[in-house]
PDB file of N, CA and C in Angstrom:
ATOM      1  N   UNK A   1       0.852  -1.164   0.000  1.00  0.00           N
ATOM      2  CA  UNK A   1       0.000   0.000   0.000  1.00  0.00           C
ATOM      3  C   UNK A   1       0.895   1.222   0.000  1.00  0.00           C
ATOM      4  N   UNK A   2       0.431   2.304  -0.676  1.00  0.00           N
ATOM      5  CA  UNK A   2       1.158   3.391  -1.235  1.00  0.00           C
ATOM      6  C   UNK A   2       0.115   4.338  -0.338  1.00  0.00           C
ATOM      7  N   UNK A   3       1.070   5.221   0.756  1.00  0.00           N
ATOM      8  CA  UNK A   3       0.619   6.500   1.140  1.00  0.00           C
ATOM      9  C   UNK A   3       1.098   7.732   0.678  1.00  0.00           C
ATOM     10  N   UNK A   4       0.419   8.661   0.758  1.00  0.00           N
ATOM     11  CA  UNK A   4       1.178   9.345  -0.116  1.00  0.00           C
ATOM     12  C   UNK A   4       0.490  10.633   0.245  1.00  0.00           C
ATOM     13  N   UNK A   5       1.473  12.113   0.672  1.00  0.00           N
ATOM     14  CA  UNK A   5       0.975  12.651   1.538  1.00  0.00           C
ATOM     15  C   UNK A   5       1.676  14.174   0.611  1.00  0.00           C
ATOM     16  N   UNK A   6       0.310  14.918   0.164  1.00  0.00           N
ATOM     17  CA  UNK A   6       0.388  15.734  -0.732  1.00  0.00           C
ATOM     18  C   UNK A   6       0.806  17.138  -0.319  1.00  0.00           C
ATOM     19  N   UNK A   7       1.127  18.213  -1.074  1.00  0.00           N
ATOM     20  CA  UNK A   7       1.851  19.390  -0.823  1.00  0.00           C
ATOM     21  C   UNK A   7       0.567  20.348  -0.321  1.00  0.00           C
ATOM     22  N   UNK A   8       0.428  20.732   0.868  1.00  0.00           N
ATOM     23  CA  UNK A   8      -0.663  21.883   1.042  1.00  0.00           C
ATOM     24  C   UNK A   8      -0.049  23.641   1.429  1.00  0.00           C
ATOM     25  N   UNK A   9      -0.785  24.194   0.790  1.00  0.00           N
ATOM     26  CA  UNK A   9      -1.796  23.969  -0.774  1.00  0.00           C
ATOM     27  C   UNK A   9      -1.350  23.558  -1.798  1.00  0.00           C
ATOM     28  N   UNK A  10      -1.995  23.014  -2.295  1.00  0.00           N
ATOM     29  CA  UNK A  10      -1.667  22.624  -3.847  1.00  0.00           C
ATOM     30  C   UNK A  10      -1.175  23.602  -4.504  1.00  0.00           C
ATOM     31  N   UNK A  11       0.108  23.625  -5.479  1.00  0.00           N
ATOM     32  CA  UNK A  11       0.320  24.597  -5.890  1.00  0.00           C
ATOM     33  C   UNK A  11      -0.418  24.801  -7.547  1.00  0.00           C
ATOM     34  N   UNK A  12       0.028  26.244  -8.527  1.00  0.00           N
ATOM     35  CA  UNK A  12      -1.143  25.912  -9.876  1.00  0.00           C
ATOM     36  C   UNK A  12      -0.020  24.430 -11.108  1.00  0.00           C
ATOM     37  N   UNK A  13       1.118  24.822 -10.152  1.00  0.00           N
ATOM     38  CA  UNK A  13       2.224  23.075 -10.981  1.00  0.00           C
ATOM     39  C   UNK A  13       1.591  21.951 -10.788  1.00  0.00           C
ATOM     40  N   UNK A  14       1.518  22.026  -9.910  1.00  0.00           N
ATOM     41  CA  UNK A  14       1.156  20.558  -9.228  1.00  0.00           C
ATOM     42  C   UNK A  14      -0.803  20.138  -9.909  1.00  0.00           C
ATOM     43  N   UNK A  15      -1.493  21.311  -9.728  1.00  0.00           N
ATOM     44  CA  UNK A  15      -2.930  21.623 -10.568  1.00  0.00           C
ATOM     45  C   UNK A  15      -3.028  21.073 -12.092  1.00  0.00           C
ATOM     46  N   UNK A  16      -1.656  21.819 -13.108  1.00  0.00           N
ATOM     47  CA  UNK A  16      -1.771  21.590 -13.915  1.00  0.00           C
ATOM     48  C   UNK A  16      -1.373  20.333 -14.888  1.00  0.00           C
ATOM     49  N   UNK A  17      -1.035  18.938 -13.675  1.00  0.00           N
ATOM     50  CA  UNK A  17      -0.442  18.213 -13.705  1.00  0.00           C
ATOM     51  C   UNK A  17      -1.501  16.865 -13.663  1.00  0.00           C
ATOM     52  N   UNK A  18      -2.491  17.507 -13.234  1.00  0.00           N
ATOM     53  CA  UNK A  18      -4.068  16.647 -13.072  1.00  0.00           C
ATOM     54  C   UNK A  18      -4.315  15.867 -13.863  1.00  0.00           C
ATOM     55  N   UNK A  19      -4.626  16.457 -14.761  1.00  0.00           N
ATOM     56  CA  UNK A  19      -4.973  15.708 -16.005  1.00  0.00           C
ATOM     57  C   UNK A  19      -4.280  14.685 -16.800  1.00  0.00           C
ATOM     58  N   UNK A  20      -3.067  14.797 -16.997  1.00  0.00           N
ATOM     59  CA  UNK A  20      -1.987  14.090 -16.658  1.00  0.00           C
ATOM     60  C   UNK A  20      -2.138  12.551 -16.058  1.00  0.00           C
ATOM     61  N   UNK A  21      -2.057  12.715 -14.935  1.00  0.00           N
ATOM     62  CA  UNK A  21      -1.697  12.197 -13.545  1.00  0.00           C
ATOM     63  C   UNK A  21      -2.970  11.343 -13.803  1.00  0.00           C
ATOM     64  N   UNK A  22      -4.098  11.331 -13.718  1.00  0.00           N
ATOM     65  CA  UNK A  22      -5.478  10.748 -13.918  1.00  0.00           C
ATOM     66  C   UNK A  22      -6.079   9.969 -14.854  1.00  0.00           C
ATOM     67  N   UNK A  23      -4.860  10.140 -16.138  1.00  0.00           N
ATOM     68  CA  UNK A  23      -4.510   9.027 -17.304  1.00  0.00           C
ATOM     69  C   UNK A  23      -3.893   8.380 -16.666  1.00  0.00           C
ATOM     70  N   UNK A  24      -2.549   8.545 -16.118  1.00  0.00           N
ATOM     71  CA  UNK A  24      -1.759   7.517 -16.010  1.00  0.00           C
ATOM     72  C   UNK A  24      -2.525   6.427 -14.850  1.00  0.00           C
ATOM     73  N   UNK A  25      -2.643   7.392 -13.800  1.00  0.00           N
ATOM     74  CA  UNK A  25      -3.432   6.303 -12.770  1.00  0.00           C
ATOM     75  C   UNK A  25      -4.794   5.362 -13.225  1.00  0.00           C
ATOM     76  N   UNK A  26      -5.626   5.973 -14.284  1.00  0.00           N
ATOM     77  CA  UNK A  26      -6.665   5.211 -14.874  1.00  0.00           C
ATOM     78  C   UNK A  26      -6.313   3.854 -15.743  1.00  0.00           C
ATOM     79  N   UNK A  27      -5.080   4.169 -16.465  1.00  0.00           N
ATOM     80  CA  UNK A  27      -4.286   3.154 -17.032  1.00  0.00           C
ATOM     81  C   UNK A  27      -3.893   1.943 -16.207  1.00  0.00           C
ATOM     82  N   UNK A  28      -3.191   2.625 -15.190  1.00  0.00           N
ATOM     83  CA  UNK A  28      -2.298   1.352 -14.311  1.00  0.00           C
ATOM     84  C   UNK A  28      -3.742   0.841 -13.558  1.00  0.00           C
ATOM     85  N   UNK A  29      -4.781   1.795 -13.215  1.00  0.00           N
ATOM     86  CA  UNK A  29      -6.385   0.432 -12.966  1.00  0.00           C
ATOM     87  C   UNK A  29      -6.905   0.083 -13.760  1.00  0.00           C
ATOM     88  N   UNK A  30      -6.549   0.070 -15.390  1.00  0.00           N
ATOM     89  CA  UNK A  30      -7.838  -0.626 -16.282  1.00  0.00           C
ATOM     90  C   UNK A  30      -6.004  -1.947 -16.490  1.00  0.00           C
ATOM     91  N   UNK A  31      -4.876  -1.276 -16.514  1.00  0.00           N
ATOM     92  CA  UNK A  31      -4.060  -3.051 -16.296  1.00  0.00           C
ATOM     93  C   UNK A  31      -3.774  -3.527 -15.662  1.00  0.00           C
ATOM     94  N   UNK A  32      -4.348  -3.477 -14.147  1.00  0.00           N
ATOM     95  CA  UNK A  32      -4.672  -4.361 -12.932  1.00  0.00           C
ATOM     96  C   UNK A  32      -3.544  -3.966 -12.482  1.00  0.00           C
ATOM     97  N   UNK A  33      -2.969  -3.036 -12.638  1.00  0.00           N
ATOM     98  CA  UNK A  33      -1.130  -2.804 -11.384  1.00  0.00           C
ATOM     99  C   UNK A  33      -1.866  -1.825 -10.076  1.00  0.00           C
ATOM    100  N   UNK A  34      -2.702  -1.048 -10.382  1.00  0.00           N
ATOM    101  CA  UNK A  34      -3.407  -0.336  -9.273  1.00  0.00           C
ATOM    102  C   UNK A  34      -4.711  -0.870  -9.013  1.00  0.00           C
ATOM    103  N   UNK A  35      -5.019  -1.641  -7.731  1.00  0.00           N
ATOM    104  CA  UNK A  35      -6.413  -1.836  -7.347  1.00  0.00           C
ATOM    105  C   UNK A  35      -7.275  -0.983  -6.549  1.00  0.00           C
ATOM    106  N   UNK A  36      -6.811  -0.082  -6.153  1.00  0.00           N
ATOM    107  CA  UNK A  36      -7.491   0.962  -4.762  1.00  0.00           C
ATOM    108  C   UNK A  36      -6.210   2.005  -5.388  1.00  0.00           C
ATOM    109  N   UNK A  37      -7.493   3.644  -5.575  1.00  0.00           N
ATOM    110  CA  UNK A  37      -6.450   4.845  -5.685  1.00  0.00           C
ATOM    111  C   UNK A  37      -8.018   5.511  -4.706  1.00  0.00           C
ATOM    112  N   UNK A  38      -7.117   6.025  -3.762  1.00  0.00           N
ATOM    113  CA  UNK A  38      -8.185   7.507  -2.592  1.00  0.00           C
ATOM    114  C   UNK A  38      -7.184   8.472  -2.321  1.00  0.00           C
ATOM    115  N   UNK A  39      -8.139   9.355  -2.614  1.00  0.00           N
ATOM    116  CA  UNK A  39      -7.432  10.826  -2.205  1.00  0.00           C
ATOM    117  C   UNK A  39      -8.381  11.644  -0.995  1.00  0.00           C
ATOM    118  N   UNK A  40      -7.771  12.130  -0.248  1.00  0.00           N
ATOM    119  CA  UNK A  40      -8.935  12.218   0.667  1.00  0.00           C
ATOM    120  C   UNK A  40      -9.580  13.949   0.525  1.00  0.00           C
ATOM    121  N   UNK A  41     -10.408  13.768   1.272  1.00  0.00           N
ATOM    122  CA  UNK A  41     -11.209  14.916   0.933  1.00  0.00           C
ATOM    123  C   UNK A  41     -10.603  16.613   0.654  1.00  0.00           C
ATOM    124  N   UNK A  42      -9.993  17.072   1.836  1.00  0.00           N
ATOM    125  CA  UNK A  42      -9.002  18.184   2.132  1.00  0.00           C
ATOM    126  C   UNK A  42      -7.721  17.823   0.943  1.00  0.00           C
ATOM    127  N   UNK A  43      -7.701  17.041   0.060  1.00  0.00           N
ATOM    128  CA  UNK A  43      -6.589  16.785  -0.773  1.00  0.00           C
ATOM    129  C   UNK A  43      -5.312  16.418  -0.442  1.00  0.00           C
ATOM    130  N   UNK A  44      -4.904  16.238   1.216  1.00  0.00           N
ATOM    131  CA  UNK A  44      -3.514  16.612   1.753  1.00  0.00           C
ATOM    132  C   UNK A  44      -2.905  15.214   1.767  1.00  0.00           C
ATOM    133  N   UNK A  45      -3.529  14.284   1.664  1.00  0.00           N
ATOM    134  CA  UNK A  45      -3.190  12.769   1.467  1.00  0.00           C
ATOM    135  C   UNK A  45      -3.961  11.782   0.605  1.00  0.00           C
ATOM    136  N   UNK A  46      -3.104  10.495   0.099  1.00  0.00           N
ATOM    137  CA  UNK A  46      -3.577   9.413  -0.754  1.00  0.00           C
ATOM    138  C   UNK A  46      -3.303   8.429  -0.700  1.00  0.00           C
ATOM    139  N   UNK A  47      -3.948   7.029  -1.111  1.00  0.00           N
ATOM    140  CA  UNK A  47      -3.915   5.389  -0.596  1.00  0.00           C
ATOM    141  C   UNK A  47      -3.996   5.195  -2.309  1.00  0.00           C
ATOM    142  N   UNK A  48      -2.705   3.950  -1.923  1.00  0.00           N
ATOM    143  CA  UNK A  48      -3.085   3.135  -3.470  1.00  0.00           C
ATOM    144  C   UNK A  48      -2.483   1.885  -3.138  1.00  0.00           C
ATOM    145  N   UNK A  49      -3.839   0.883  -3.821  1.00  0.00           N
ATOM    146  CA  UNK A  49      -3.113  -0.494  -3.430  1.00  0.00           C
ATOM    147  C   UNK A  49      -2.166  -0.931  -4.959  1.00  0.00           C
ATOM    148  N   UNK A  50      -0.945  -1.434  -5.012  1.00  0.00           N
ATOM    149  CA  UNK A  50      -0.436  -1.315  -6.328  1.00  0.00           C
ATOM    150  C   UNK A  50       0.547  -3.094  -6.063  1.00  0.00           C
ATOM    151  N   UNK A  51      -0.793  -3.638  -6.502  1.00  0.00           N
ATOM    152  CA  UNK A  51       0.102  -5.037  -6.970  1.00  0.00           C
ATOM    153  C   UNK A  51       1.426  -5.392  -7.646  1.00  0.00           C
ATOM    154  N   UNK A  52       2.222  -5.581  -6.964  1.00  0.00           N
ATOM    155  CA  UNK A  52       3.294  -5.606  -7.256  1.00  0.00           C
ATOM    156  C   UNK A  52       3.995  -7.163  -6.121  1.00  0.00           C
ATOM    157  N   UNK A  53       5.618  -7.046  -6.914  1.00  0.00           N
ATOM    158  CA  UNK A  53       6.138  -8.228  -5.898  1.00  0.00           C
ATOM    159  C   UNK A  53       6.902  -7.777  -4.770  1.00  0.00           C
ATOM    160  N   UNK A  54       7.124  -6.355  -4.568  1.00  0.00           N
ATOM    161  CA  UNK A  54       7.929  -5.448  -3.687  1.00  0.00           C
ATOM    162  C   UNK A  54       7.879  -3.935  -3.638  1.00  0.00           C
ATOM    163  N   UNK A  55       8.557  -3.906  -2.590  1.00  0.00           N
ATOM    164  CA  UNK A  55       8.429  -2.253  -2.195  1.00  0.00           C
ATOM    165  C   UNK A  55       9.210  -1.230  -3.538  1.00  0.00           C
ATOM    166  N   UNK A  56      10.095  -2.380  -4.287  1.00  0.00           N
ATOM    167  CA  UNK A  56      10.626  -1.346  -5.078  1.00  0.00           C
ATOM    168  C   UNK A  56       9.685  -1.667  -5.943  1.00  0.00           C
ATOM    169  N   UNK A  57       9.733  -2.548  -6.452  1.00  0.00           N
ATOM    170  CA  UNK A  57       8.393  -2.179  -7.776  1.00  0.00           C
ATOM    171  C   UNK A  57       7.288  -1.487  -7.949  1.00  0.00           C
ATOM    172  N   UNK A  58       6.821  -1.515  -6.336  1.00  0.00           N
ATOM    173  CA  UNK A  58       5.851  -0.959  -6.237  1.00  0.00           C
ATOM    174  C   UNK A  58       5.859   1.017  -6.525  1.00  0.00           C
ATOM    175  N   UNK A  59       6.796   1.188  -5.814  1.00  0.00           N
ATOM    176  CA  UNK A  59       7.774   2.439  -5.469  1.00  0.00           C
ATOM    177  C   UNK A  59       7.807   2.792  -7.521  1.00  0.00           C
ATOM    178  N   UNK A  60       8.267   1.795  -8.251  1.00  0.00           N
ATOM    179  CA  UNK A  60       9.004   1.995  -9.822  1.00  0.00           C
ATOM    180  C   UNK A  60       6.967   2.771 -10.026  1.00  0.00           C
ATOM    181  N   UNK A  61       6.341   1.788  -9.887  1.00  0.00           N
ATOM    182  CA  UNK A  61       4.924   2.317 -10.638  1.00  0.00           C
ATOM    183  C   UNK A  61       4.717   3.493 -10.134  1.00  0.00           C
ATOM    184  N   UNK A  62       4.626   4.031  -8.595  1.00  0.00           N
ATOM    185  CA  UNK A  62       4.298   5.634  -8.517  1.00  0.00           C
ATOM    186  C   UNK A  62       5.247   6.748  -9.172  1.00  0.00           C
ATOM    187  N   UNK A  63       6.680   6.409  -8.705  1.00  0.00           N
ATOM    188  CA  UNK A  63       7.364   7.080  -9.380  1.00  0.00           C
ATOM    189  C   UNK A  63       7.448   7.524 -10.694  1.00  0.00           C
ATOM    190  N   UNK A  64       6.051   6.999 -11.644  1.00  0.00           N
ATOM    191  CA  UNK A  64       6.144   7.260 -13.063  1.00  0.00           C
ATOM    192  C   UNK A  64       5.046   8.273 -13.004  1.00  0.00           C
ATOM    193  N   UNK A  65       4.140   8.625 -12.113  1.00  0.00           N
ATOM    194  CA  UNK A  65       3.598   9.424 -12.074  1.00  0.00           C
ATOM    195  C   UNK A  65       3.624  10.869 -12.272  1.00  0.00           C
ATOM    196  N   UNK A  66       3.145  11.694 -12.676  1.00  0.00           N
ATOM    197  CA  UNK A  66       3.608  12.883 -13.380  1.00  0.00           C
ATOM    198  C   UNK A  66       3.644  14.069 -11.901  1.00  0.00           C
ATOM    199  N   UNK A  67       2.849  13.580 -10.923  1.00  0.00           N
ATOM    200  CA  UNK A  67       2.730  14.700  -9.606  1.00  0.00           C
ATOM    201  C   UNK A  67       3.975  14.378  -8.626  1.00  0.00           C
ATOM    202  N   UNK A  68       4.284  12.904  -8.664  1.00  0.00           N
ATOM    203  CA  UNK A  68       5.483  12.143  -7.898  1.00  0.00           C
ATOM    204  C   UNK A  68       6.268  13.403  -7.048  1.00  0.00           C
ATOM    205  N   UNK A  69       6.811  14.082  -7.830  1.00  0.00           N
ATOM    206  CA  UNK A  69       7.655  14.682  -7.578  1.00  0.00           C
ATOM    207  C   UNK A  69       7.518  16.216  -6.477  1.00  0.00           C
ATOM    208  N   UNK A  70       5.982  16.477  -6.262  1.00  0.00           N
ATOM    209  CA  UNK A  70       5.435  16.552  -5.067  1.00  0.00           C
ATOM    210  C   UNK A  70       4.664  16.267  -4.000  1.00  0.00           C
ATOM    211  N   UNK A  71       5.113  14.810  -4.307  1.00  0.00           N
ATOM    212  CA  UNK A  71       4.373  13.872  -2.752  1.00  0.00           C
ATOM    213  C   UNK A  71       5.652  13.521  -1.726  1.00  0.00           C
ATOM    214  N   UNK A  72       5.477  12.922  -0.458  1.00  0.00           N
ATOM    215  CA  UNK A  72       6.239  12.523   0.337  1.00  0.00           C
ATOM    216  C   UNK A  72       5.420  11.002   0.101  1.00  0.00           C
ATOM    217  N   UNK A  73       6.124   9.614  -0.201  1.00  0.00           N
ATOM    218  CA  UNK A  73       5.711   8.837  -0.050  1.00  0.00           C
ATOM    219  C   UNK A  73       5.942   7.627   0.828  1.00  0.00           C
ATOM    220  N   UNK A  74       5.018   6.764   1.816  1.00  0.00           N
ATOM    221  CA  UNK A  74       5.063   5.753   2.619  1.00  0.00           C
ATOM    222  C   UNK A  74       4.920   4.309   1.491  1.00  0.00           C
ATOM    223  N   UNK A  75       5.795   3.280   1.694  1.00  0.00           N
ATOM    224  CA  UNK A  75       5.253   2.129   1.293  1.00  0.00           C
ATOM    225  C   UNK A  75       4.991   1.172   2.613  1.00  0.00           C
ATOM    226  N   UNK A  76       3.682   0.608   2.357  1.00  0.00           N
ATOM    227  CA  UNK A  76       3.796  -0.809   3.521  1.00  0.00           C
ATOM    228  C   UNK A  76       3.127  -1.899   2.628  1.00  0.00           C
ATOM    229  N   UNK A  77       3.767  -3.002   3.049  1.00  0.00           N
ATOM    230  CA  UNK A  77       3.991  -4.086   2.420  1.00  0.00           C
ATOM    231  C   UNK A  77       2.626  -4.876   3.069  1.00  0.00           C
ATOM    232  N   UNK A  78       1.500  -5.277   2.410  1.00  0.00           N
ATOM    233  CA  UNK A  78       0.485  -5.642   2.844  1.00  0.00           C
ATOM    234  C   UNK A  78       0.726  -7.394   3.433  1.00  0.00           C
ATOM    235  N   UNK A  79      -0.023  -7.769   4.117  1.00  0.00           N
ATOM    236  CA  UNK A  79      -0.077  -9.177   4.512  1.00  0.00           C
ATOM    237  C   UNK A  79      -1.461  -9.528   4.125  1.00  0.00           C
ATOM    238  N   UNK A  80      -2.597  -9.019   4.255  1.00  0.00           N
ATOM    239  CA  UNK A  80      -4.145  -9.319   3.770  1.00  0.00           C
ATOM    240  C   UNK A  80      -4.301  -8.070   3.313  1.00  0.00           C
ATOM    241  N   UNK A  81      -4.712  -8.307   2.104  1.00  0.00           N
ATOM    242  CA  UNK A  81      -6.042  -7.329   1.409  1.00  0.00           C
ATOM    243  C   UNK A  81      -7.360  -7.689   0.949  1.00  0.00           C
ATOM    244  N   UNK A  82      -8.084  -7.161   1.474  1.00  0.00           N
ATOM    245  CA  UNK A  82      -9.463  -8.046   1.579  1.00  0.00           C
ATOM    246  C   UNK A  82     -10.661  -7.490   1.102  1.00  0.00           C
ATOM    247  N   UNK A  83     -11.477  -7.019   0.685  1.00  0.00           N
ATOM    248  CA  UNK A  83     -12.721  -6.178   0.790  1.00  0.00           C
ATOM    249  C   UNK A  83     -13.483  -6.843  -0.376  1.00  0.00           C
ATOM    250  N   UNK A  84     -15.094  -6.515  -0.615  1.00  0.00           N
ATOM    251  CA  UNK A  84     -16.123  -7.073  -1.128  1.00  0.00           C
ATOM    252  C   UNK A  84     -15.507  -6.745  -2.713  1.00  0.00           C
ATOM    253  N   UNK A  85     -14.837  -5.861  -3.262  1.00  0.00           N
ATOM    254  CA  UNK A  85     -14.703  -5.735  -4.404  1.00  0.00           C
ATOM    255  C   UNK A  85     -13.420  -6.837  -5.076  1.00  0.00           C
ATOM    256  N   UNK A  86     -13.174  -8.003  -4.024  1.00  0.00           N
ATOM    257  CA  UNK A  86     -12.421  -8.861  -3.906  1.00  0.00           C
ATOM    258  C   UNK A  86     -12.658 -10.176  -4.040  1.00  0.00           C
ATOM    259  N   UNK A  87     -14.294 -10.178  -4.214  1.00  0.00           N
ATOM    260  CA  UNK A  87     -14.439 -11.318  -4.193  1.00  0.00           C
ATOM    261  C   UNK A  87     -15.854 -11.846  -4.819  1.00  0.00           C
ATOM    262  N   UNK A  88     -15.861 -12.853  -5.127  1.00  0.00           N
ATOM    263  CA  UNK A  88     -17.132 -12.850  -6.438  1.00  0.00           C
ATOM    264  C   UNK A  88     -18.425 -12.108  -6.627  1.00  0.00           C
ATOM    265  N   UNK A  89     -18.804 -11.537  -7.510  1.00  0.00           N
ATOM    266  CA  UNK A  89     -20.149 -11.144  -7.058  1.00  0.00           C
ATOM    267  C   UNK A  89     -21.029 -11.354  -6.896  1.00  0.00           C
ATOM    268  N   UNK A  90     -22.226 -10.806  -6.022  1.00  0.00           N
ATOM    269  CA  UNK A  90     -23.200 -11.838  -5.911  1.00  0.00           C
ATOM    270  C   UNK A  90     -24.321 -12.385  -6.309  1.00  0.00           C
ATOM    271  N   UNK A  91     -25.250 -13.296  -6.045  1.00  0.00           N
ATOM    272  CA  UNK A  91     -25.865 -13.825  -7.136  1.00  0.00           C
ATOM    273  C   UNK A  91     -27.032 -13.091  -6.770  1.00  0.00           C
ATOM    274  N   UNK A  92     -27.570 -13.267  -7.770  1.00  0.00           N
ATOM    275  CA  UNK A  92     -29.437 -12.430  -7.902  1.00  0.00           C
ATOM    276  C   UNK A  92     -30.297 -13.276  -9.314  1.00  0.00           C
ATOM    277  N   UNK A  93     -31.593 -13.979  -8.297  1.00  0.00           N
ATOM    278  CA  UNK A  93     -32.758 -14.718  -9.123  1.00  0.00           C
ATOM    279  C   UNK A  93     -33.006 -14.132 -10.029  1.00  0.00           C
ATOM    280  N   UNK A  94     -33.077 -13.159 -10.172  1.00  0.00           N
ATOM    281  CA  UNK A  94     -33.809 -11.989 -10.665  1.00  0.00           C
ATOM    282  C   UNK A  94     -33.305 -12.374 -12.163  1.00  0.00           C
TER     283      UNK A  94
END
């Protein structure tokens, strides 16, 4: 899991970098390397789960990011990841 703890305030660099940044991350979730991207409300921090086999690989995928270069970033190395979007969906008669 990728924390990732953003520049406040945002500056208009870092703004104009959005659009950007929102391809690339849409990419790495439509080819399964990112499963979970949150940014939280106040903008000042972000969670990404990024399948990978290690902290550096994991570390190689954010670092391609176009904002990278104003975040402070945490990696932790998951042991369970779990949640309903994890697991089959469910059935309906209907």
């Amino acid at each position: 899991m990728i924390q990732m703890r953003l520049p406040n305030p945002l500056s208009d660099a870092f703004y104009a970098l959005i659009p950007e940044h929102r391809a690339y991350i849409d990419k790495q979730i439509n080819d399964g390397i990112i499963t979970l991207y949150a940014i939280n409300e106040d903008r000042t921090r972000g969670w990404a789960i990024v399948l990978s086999e290690n902290a550096e690989e994991a570390m190689e995928v954010i670092e391609k990011s176009p904002v990278y270069r104003f975040m402070s970033i945490q990696i932790d190395e998951l042991f369970i990841f779990d949640g309903e979007t994890m697991r089959l969906p469910k059935v309906s008669l209907n």
